[in-house]
N, C-alpha and C. Protein backbone atom coordinates (compact mmCIF):
# COMPACT_ATOMS: atom_id res chain seq x y z
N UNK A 1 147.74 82.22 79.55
CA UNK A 1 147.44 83.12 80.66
C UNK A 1 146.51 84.23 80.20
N UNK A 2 145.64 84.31 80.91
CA UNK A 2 144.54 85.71 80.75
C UNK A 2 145.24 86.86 81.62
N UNK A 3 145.10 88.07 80.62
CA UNK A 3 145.67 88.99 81.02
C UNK A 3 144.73 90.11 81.15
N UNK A 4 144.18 90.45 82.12
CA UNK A 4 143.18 91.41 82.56
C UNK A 4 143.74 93.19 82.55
N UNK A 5 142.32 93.85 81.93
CA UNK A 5 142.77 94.83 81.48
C UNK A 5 142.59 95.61 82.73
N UNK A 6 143.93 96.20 83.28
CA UNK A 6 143.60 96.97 84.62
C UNK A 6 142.85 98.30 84.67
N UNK A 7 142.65 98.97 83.77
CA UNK A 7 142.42 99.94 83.87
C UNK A 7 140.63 100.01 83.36
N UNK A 8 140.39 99.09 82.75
CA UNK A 8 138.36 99.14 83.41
C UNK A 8 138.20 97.96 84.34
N UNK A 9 139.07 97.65 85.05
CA UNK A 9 138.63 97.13 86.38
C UNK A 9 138.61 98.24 87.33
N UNK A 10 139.49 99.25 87.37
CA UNK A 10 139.70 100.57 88.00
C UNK A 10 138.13 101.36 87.73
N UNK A 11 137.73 101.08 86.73
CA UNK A 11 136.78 102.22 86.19
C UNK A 11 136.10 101.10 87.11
N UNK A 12 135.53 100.13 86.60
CA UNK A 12 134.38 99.49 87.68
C UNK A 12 134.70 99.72 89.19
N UNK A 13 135.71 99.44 89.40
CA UNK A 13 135.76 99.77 91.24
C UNK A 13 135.52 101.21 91.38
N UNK A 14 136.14 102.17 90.61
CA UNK A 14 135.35 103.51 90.85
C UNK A 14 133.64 103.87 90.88
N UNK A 15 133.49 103.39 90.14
CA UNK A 15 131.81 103.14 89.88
C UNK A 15 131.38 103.01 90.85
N UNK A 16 131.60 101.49 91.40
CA UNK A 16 130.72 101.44 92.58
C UNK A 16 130.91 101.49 93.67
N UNK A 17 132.39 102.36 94.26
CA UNK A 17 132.04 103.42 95.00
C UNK A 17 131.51 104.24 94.80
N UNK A 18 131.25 105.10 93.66
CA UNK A 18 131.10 106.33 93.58
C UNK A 18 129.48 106.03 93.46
N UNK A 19 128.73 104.20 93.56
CA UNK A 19 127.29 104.44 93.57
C UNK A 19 127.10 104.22 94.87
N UNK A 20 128.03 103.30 95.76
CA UNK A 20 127.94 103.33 96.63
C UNK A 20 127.67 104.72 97.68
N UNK A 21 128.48 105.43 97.03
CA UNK A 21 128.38 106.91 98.11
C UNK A 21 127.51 107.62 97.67
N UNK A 22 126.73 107.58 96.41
CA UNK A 22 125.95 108.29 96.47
C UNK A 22 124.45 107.07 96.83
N UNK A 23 124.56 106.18 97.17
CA UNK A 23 123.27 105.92 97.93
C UNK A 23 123.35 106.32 99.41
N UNK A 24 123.92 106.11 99.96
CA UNK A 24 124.70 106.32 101.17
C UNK A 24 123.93 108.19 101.33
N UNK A 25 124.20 109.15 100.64
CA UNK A 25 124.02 110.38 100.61
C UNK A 25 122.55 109.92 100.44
N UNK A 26 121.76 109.23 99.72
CA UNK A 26 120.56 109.35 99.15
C UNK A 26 119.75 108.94 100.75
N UNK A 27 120.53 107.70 100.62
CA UNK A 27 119.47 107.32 102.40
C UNK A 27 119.83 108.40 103.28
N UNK A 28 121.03 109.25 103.96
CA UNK A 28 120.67 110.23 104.42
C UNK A 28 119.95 111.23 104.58
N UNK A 29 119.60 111.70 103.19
CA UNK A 29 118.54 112.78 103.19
C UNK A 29 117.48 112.13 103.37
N UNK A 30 117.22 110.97 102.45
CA UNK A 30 115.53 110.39 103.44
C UNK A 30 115.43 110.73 104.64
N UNK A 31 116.46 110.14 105.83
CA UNK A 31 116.32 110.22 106.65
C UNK A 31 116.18 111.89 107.56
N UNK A 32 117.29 112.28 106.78
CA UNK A 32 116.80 114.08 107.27
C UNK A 32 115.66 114.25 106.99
N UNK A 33 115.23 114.30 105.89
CA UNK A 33 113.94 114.93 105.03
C UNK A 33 112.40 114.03 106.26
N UNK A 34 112.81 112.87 106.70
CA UNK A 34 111.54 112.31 107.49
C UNK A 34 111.73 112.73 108.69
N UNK A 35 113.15 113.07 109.24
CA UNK A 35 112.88 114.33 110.94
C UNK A 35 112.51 115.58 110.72
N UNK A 36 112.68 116.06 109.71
CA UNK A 36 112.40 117.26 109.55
C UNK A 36 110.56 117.32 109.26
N UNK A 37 110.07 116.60 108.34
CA UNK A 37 108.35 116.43 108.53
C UNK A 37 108.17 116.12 109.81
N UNK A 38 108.79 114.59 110.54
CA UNK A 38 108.32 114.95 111.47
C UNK A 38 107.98 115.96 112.59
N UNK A 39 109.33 116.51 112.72
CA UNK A 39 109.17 118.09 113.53
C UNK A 39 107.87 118.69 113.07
N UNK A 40 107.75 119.19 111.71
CA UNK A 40 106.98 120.27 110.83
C UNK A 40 105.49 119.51 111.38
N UNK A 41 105.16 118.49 111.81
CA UNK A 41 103.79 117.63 111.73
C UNK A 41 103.17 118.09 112.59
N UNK A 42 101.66 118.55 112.63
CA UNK A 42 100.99 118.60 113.91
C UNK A 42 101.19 117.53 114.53
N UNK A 43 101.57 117.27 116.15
CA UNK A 43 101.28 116.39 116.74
C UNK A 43 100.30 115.31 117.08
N UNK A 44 100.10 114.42 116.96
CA UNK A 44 98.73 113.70 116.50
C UNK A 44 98.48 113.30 118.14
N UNK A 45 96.85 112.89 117.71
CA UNK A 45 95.86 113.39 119.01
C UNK A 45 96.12 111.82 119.51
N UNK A 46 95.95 111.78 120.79
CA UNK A 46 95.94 110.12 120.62
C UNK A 46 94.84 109.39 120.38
N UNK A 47 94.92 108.01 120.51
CA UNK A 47 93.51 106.96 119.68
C UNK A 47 92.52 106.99 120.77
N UNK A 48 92.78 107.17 121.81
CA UNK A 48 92.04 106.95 123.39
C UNK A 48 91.23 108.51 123.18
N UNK A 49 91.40 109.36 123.01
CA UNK A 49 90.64 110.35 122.95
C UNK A 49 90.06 110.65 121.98
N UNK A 50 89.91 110.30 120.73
CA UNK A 50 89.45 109.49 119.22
C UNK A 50 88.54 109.26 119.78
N UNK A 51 88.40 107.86 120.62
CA UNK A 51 87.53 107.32 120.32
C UNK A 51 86.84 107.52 121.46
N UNK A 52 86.41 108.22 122.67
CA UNK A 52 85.98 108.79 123.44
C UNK A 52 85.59 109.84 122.71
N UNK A 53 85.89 110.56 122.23
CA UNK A 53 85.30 111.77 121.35
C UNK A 53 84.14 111.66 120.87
N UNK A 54 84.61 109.97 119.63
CA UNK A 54 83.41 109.80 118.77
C UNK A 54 82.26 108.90 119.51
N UNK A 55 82.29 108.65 120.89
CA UNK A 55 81.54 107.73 121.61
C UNK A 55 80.52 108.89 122.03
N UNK A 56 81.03 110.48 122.66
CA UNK A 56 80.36 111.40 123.37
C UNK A 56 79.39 111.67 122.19
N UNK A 57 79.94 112.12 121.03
CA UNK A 57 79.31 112.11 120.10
C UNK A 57 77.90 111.61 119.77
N UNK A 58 78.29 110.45 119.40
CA UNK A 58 77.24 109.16 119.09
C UNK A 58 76.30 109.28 120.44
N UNK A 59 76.73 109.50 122.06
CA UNK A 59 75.56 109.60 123.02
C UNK A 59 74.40 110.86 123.05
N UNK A 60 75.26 111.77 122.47
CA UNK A 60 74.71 113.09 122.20
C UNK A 60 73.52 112.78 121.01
N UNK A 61 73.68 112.24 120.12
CA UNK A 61 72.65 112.36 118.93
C UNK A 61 71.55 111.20 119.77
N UNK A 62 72.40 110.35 119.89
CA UNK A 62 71.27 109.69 120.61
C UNK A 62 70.10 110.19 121.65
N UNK A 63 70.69 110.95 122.24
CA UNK A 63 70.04 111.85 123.58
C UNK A 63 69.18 112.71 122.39
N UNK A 64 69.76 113.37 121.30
CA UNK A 64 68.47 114.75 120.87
C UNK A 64 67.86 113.97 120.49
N UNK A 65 67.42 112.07 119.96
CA UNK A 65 66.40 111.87 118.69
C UNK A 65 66.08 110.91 120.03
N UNK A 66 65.99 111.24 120.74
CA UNK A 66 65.19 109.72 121.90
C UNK A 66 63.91 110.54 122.72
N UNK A 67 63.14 109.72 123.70
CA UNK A 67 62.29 110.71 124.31
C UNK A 67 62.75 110.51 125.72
N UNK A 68 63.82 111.35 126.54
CA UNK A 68 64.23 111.50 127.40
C UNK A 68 62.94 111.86 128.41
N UNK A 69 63.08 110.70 130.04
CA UNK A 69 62.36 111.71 131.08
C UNK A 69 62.47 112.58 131.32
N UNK A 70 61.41 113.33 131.95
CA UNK A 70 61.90 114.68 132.30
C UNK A 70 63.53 114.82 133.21
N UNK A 71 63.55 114.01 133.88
CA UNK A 71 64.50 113.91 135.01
C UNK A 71 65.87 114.09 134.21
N UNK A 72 66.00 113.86 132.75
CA UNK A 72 66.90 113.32 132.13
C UNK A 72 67.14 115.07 131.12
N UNK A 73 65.98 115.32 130.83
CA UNK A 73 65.94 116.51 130.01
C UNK A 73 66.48 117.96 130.02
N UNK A 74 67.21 117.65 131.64
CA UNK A 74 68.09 119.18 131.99
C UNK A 74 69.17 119.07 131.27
N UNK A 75 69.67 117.98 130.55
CA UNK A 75 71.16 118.08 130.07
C UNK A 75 71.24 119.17 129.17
């Protein structure tokens, strides 16, 4: 008969609870620590006005380096 030593089987089951709970604590704070940036974050702009932005943009340079009609030249 094998006779198992009870008392570092105790130590191992303590262990890994005691890693268990501290991952458990560890993924919590990730998770605090990423609502809390998020809160802290400027709000981001959306992609639809991005890229309308950089379109007005791009018509604008186009308009100063082109030779606009007069009709066109009040802008």
């Amino acid at each position: 008969m094998k006779v198992e030593n009870t008392n570092e089987n105790t130590k191992e089951n303590t262990n890994i609870k005691h890693k268990a709970k501290l991952k458990a604590q560890i993924s919590k704070l990730k998770v605090q620590s990423k609502k809390q940036k998020a809160q802290m974050a400027v709000p981001k702009v959306d992609k639809i006005y991005l890229r309308t932005a950089i379109i007005f943009r791009k018509l604008k340079r186009q308009l100063r380096y082109r030779v606009v009609p007069a009709q066109l030249s009040s802008f």
